[in-house]
C-alpha atoms as a PDB file:
ATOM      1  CA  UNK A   1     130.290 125.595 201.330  1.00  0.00           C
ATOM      2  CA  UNK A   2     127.872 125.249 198.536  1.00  0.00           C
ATOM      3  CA  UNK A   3     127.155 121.680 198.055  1.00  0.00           C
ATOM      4  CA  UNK A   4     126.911 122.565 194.041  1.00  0.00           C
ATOM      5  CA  UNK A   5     130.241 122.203 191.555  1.00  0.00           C
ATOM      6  CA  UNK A   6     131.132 122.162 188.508  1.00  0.00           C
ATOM      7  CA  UNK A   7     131.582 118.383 186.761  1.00  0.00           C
ATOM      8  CA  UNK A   8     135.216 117.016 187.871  1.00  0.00           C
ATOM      9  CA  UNK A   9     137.805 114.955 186.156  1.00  0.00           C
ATOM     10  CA  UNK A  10     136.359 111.799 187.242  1.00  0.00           C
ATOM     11  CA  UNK A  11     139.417 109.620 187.538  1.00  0.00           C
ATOM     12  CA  UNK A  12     139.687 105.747 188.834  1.00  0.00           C
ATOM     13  CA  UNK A  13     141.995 106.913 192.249  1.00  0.00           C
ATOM     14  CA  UNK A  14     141.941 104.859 195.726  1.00  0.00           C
ATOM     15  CA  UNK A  15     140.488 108.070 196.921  1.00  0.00           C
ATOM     16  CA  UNK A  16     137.127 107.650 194.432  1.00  0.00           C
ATOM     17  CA  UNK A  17     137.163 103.755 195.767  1.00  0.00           C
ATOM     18  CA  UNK A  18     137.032 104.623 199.127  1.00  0.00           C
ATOM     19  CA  UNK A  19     134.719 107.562 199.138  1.00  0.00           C
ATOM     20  CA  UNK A  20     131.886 105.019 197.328  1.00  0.00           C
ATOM     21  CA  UNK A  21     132.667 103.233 200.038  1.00  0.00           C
ATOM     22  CA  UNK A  22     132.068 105.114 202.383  1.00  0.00           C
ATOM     23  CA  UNK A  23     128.884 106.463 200.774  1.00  0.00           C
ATOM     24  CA  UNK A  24     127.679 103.171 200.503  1.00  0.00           C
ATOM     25  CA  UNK A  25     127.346 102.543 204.316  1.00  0.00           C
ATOM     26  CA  UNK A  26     127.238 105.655 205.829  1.00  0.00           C
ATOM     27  CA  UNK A  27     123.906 105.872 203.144  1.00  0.00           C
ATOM     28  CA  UNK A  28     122.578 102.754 203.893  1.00  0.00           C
ATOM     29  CA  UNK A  29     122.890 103.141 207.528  1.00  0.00           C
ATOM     30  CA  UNK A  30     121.586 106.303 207.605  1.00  0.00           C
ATOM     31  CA  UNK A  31     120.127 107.425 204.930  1.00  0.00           C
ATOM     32  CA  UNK A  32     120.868 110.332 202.206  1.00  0.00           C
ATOM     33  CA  UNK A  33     119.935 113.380 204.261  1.00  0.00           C
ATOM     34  CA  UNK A  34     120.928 112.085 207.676  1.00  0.00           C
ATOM     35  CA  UNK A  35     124.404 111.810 205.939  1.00  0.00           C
ATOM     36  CA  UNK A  36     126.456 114.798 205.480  1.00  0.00           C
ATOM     37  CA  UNK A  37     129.506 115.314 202.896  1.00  0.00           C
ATOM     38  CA  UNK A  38     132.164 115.246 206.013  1.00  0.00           C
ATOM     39  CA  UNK A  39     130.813 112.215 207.512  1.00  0.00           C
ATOM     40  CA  UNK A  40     131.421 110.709 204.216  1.00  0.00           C
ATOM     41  CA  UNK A  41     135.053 111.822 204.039  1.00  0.00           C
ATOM     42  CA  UNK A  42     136.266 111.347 207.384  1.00  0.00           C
ATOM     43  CA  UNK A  43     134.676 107.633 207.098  1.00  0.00           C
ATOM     44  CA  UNK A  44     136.684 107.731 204.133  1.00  0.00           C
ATOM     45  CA  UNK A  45     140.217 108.838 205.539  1.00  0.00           C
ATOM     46  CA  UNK A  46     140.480 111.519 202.700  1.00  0.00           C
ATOM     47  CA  UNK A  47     140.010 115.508 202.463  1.00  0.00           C
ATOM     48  CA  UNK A  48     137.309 116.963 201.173  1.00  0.00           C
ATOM     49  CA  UNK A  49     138.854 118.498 198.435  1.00  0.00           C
ATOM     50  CA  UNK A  50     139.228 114.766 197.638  1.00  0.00           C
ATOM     51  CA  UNK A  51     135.776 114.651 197.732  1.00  0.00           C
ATOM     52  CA  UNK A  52     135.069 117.673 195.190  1.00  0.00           C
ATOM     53  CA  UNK A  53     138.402 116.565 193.119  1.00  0.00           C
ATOM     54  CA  UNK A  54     135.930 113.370 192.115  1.00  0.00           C
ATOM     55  CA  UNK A  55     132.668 113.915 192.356  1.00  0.00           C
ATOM     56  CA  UNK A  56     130.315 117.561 191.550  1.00  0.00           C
ATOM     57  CA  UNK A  57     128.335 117.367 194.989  1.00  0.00           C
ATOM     58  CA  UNK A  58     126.993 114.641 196.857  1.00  0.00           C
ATOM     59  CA  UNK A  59     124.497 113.653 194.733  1.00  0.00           C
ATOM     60  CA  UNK A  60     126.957 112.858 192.188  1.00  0.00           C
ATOM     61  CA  UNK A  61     128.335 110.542 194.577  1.00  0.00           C
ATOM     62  CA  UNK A  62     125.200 109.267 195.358  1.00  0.00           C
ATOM     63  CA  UNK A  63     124.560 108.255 191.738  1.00  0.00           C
ATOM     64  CA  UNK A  64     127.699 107.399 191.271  1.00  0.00           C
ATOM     65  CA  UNK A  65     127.406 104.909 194.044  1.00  0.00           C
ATOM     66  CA  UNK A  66     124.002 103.254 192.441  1.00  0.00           C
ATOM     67  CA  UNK A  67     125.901 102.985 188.912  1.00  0.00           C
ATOM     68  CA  UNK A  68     128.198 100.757 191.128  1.00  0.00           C
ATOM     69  CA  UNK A  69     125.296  98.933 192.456  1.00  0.00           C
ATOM     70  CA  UNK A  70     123.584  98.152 189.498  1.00  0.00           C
ATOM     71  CA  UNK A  71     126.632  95.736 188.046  1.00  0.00           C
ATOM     72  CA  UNK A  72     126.284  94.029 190.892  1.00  0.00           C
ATOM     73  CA  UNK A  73     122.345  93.283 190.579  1.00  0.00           C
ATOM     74  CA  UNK A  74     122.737  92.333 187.408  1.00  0.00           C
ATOM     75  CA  UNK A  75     125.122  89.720 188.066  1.00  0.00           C
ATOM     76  CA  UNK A  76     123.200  88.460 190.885  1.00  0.00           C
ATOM     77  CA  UNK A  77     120.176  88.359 188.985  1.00  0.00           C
ATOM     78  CA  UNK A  78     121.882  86.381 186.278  1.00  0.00           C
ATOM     79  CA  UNK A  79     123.205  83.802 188.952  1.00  0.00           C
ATOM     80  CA  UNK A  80     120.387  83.074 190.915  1.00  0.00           C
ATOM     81  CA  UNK A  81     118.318  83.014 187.681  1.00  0.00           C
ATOM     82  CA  UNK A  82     120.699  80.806 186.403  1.00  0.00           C
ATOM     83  CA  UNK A  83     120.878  78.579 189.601  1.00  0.00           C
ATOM     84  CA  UNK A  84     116.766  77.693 189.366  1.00  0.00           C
ATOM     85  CA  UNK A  85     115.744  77.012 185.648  1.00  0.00           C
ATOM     86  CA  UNK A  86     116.381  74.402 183.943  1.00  0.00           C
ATOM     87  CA  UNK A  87     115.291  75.419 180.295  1.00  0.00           C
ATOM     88  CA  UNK A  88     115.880  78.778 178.383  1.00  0.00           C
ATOM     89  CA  UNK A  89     112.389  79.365 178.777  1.00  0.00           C
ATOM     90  CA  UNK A  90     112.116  80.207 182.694  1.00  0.00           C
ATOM     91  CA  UNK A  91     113.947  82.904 182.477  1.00  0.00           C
ATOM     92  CA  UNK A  92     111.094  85.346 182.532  1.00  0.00           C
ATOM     93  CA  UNK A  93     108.940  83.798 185.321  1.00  0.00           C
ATOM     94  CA  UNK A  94     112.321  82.846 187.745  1.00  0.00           C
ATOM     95  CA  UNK A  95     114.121  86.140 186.774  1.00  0.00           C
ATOM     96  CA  UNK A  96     111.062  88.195 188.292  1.00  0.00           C
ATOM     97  CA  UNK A  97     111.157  86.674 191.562  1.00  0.00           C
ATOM     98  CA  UNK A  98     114.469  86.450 191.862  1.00  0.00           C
ATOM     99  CA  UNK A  99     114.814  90.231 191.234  1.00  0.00           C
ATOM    100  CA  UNK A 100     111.550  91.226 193.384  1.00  0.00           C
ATOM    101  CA  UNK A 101     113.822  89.198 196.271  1.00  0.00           C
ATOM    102  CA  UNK A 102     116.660  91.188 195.403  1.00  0.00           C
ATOM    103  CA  UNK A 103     114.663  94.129 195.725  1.00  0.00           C
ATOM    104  CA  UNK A 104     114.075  92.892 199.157  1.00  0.00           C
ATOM    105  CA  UNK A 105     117.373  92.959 200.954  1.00  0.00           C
ATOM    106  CA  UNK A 106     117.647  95.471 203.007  1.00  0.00           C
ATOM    107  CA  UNK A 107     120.929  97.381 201.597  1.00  0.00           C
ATOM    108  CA  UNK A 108     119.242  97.859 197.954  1.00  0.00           C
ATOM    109  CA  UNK A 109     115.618  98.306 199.163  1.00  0.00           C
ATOM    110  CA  UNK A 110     117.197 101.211 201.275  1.00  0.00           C
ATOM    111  CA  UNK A 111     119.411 102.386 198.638  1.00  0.00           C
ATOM    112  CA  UNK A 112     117.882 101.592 195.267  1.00  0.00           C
ATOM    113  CA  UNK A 113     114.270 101.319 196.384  1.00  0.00           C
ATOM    114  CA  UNK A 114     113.710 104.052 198.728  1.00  0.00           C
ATOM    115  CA  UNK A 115     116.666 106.297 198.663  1.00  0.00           C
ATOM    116  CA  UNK A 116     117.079 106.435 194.933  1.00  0.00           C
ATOM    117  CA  UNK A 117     113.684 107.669 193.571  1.00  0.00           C
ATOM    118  CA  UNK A 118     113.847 110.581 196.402  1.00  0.00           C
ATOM    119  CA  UNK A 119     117.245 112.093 195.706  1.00  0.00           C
ATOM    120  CA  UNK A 120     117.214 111.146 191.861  1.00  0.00           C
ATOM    121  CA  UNK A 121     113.813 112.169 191.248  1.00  0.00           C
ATOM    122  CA  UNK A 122     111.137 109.375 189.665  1.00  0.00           C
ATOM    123  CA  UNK A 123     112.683 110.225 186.235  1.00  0.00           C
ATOM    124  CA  UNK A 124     116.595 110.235 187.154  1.00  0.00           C
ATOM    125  CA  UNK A 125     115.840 106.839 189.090  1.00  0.00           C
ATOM    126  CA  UNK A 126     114.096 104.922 186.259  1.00  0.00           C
ATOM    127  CA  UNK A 127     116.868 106.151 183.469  1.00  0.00           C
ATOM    128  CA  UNK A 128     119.283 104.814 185.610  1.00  0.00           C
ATOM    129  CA  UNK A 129     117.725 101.475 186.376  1.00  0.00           C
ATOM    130  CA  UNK A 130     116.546 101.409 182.489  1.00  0.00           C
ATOM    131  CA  UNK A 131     119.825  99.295 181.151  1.00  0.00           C
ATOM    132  CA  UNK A 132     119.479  96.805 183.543  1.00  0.00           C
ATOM    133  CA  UNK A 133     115.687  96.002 183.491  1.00  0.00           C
ATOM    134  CA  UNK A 134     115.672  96.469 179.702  1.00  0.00           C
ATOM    135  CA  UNK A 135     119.266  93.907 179.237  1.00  0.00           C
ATOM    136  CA  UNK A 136     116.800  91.085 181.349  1.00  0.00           C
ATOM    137  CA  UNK A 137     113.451  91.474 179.810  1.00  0.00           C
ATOM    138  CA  UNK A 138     115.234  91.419 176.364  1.00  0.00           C
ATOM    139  CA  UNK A 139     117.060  88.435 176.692  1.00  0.00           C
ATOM    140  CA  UNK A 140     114.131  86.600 178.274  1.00  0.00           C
ATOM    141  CA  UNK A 141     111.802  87.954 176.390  1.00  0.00           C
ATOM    142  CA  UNK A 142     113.830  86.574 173.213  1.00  0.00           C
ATOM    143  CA  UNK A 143     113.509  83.111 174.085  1.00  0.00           C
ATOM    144  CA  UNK A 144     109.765  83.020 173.550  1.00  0.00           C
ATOM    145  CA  UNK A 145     109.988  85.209 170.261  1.00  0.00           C
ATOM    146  CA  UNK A 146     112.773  82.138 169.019  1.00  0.00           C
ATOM    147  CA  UNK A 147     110.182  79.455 170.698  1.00  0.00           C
ATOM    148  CA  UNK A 148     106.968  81.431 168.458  1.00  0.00           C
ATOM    149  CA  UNK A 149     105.295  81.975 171.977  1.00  0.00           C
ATOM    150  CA  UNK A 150     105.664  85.456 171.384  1.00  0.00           C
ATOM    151  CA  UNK A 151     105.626  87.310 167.508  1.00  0.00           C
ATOM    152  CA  UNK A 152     109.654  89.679 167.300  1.00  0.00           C
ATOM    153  CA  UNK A 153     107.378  92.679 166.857  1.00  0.00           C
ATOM    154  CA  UNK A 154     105.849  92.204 170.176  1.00  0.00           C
ATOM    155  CA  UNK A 155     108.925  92.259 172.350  1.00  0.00           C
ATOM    156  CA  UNK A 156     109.773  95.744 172.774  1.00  0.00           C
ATOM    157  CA  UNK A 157     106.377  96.859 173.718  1.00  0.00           C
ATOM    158  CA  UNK A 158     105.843  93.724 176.398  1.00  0.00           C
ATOM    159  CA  UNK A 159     109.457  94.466 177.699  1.00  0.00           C
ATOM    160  CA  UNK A 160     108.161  98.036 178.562  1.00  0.00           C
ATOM    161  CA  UNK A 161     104.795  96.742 179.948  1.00  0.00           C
ATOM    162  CA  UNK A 162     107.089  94.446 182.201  1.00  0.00           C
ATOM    163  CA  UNK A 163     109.810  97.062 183.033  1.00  0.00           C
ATOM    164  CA  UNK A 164     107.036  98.838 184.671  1.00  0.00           C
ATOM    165  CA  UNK A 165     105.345  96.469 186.403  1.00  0.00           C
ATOM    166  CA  UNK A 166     108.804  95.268 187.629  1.00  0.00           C
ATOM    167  CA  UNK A 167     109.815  99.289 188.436  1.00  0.00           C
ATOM    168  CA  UNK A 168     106.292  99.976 190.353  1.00  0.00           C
ATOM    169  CA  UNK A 169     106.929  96.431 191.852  1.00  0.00           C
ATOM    170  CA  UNK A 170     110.229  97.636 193.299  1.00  0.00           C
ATOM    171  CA  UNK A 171     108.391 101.011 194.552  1.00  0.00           C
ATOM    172  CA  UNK A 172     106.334  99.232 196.492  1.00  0.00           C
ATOM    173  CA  UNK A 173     108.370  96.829 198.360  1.00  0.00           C
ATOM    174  CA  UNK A 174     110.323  99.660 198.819  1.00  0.00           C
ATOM    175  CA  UNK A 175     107.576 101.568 200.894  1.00  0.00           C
ATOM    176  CA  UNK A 176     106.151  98.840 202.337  1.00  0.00           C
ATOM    177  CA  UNK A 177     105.936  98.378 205.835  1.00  0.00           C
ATOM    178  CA  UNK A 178     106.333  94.896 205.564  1.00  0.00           C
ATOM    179  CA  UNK A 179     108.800  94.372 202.502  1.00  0.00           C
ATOM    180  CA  UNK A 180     109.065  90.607 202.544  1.00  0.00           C
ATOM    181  CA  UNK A 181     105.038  90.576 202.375  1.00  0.00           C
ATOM    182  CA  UNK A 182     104.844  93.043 199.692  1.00  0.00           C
ATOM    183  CA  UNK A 183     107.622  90.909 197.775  1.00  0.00           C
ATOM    184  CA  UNK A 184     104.850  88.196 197.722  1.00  0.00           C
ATOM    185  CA  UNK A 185     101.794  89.782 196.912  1.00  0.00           C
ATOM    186  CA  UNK A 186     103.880  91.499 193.791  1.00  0.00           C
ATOM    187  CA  UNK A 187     105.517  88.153 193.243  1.00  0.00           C
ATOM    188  CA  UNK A 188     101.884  86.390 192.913  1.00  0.00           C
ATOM    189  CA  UNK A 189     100.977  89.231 190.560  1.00  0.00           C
ATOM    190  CA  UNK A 190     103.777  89.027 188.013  1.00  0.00           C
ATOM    191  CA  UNK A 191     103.077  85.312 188.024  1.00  0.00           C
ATOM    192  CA  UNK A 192      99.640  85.879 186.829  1.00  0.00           C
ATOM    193  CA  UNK A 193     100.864  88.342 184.205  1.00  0.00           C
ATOM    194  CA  UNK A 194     104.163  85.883 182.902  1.00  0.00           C
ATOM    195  CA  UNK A 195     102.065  82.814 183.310  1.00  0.00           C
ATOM    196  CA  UNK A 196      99.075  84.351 180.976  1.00  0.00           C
ATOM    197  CA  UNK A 197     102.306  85.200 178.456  1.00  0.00           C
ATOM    198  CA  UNK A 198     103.664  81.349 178.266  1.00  0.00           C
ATOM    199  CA  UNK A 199     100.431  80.076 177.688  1.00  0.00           C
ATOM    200  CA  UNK A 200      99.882  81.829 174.482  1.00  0.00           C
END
């Protein structure tokens, strides 16, 4: 059966719960191609017309499953940023590392890191991550436009600079042998780059 269909009604339904579910470990244990569309529904204890009645293939549930994901970094990010400064304007420099240790852990390196630029494509992957990268640099960013650190007209283009550094950042911790090592050595380098910023 051609793993191809046209776009569903995509409803909320226990049965599209459980099926992210599913994809979620059955992914992260074994990966997007090692994981085929009926291990994925009999994990899920639905049909597979379930499957098709929610999602247009299995990449759709595959992206589908990241969009869940990325709520959940964001409000992670937000709490352990929140949990280490203690002015407005650490955001930047904590919110980095905190993220680059997020990209660390093992489900999201495997999912978001490794799995996600391969089945998404480099393009598909960095629209997707775009809100969430772009909703942190922004609001950090602001406090040193309202503190004159940096000028209002500089903040979109420095937000982009970081988004990438922060995207090729994740790339690389996400092909690293050694992950927790490559989290440092990009973690040293982003402090260079923020630290350089604040002392404008």
């Amino acid at each position: 059966m051609s793993e191809t269909r046209n776009a569903p009604a995509k409803r909320p339904s226990k049965n599209r719960e459980r099926l992210l579910a599913a994809a979620r470990k059955l992914f992260a244990e074994h990966g997007y191609a090692g994981t085929g569309t009926e291990d994925i529904v009999r994990e899920a204890g639905v049909t597979r017309g379930a499957l098709y009645h929610q999602f247009a293939d299995k990449q759709d549930l595959f992206r589908s499953m990241l969009e869940r994901m990325l709520p959940e970094i964001g409000q992670r990010l937000f709490d352990e940023t929140m949990s280490r400064i203690s002015s407005d304007r650490e955001d930047l420099k904590v919110g980095c590392q905190v993220l680059l240790g997020i990209y660390a852990d093992p489900e999201v390196r495997r999912l978001f890191l490794i799995e996600g630029p391969a089945v998404l494509g480099l393009a598909g992957w960095k629209a997707l991550q775009a809100p969430l990268s772009t909703l942190f640099l922004h609001h950090a960013l602001q406090h040193l436009v309202d503190e004159g650190t940096l000028g209002q007209g500089e903040l979109e283009p420095v937000a982009e600079l970081l988004a990438g550094a922060l995207q090729q950042a994740g790339l690389g911790i996400g092909n690293a042998d050694d992950p927790q090592a490559a989290r440092e050595r990009y973690a040293a380098g982003l402090d260079l780059i923020v630290d350089g910023l604040m002392r404008r």
